[in-house]
C-alpha atoms as a PDB file:
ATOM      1  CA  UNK A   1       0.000   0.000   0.000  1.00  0.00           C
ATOM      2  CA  UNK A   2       1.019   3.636  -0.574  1.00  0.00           C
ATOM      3  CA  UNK A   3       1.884   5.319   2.480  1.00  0.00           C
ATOM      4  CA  UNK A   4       0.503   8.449   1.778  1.00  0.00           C
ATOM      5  CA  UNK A   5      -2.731   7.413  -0.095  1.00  0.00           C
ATOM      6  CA  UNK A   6      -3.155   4.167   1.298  1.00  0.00           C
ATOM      7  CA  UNK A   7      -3.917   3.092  -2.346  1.00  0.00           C
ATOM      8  CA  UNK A   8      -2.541  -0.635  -2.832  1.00  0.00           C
ATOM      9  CA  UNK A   9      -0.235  -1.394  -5.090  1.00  0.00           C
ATOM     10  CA  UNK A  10      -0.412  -4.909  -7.670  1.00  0.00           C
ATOM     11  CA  UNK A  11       2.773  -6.909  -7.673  1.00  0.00           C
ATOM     12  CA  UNK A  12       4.542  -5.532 -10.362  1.00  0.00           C
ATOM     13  CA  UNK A  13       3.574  -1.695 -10.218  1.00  0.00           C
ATOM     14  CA  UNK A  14       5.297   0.700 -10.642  1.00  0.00           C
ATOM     15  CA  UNK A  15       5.668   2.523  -7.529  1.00  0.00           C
ATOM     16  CA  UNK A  16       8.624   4.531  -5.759  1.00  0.00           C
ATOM     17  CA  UNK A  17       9.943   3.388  -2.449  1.00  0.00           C
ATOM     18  CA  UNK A  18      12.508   5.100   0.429  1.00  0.00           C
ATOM     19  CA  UNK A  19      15.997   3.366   0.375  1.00  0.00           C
ATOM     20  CA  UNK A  20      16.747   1.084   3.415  1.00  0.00           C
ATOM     21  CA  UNK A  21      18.236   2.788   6.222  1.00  0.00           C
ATOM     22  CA  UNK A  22      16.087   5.837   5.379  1.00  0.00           C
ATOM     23  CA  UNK A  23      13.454   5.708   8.189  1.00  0.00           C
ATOM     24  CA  UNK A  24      11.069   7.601  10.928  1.00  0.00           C
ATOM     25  CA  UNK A  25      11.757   9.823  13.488  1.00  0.00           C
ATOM     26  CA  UNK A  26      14.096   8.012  16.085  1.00  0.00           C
ATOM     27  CA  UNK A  27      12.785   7.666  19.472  1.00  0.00           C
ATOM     28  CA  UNK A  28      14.386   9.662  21.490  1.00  0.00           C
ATOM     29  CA  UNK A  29      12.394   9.571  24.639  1.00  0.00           C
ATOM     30  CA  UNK A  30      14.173   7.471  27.245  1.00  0.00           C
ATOM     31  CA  UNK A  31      10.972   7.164  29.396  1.00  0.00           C
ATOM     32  CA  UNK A  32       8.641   5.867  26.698  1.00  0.00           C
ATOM     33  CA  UNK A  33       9.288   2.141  26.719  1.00  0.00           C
ATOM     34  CA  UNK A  34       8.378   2.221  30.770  1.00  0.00           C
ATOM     35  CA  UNK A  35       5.114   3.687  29.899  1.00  0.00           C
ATOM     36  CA  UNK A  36       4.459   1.170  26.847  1.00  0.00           C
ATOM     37  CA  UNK A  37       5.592  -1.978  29.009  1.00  0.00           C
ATOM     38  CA  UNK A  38       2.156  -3.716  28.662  1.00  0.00           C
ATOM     39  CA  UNK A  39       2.142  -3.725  25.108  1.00  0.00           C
ATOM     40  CA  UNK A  40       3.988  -5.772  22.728  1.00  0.00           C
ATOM     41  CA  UNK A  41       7.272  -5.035  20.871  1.00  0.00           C
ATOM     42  CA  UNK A  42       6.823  -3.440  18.044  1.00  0.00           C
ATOM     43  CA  UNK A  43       8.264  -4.611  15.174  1.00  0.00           C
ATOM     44  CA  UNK A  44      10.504  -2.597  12.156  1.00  0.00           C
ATOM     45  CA  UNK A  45       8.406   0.239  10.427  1.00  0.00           C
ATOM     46  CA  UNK A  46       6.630  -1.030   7.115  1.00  0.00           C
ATOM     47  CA  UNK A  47       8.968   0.195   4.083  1.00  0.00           C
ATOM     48  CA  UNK A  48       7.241   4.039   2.687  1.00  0.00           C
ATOM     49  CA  UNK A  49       6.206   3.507  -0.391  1.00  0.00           C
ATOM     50  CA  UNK A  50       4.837   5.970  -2.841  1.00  0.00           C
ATOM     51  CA  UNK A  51       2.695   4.856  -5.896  1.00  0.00           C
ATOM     52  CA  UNK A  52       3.122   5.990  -8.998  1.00  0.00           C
ATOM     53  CA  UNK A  53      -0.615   7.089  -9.487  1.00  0.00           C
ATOM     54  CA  UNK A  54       0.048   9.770  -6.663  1.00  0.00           C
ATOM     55  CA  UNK A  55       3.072  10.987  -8.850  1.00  0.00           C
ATOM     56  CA  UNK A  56       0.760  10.918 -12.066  1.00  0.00           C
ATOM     57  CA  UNK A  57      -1.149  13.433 -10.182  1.00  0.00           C
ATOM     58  CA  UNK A  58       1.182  15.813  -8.924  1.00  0.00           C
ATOM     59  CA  UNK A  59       2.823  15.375 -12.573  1.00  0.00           C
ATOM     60  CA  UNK A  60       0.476  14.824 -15.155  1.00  0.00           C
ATOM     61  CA  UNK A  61       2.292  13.048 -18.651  1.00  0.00           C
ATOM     62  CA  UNK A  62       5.473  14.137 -17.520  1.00  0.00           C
ATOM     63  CA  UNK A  63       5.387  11.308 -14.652  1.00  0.00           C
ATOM     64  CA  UNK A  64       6.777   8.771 -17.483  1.00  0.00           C
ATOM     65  CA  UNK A  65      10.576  10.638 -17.979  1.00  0.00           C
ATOM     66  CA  UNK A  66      11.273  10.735 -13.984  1.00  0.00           C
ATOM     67  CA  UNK A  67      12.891   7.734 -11.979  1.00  0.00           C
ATOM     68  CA  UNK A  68      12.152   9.600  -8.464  1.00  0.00           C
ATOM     69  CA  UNK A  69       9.833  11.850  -6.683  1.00  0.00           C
ATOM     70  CA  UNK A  70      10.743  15.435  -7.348  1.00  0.00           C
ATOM     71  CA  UNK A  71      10.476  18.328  -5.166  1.00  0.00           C
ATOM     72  CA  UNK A  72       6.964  19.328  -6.800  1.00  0.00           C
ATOM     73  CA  UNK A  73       6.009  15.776  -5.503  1.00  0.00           C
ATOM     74  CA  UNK A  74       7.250  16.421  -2.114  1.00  0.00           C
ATOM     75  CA  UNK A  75       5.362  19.645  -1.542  1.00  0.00           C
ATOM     76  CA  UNK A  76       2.039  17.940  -2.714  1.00  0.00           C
ATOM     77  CA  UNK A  77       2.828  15.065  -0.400  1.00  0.00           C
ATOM     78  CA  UNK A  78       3.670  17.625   2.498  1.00  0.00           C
ATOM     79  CA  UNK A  79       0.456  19.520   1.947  1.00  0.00           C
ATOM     80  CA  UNK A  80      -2.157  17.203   1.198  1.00  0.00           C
ATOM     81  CA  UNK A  81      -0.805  14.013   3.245  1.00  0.00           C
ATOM     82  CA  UNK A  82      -0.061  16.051   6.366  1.00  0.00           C
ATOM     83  CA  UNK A  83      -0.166  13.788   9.124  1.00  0.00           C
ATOM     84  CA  UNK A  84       1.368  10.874   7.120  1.00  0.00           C
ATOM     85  CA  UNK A  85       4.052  13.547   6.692  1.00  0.00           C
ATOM     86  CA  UNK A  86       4.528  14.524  10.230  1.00  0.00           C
ATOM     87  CA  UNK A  87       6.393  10.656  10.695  1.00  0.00           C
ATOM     88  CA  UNK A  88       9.191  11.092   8.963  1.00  0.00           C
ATOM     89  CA  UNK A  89      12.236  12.904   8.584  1.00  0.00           C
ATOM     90  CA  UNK A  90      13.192  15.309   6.099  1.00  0.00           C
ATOM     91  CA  UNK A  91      15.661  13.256   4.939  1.00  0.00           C
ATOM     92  CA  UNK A  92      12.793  11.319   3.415  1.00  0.00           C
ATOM     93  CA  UNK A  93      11.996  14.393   1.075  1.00  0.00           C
ATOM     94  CA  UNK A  94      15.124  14.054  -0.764  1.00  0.00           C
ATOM     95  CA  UNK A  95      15.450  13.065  -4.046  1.00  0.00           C
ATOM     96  CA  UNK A  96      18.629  10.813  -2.986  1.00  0.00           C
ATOM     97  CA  UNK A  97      16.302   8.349  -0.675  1.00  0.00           C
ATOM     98  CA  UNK A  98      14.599   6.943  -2.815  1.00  0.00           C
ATOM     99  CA  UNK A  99      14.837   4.389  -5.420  1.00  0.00           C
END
């Protein structure tokens, strides 16, 4: 599924994905895991993937010529997807994260 849209995505897709190693906002609240100690451990983050229909709209025909989000992308993404944005870092709205 898109991360932003929550659209799926078919095997075989086309879609745009963050590189490994490229992930959410650490945790950097010692105190947290006492105050989650009931629940389970979480496991790693789900990959953030971006499918190509949402680029299609923020790009119209000229969607087919790019290999990665651009920055127009990343603006859209920022201002519509909003809370989806709020997760990550800013690293993630660079060109160079993603393949």
């Amino acid at each position: 599924f898109c991360f932003f849209s929550g659209l799926p995505i078919a095997e075989g897709e086309l879609h745009y994905r963050v590189k490994d190693g490229i992930v959410h906002p650490p945790n950097n609240n010692p105190n947290k895991d006492a105050n989650h100690a009931n629940k389970p451990p979480t496991q790693q983050h789900d990959p953030i993937i971006l499918s190509h229909e949402v680029m299609e709209a923020v790009n119209g025909e000229s969607t087919d010529i790019l290999r990665l989000p651009n920055m127009k992308t990343f603006r859209y993404l920022q201002k519509h997807y909003t809370q989806q944005c709020s997760k990550l870092t800013e690293q993630v709205f660079e060109r160079s994260s993603w393949e």
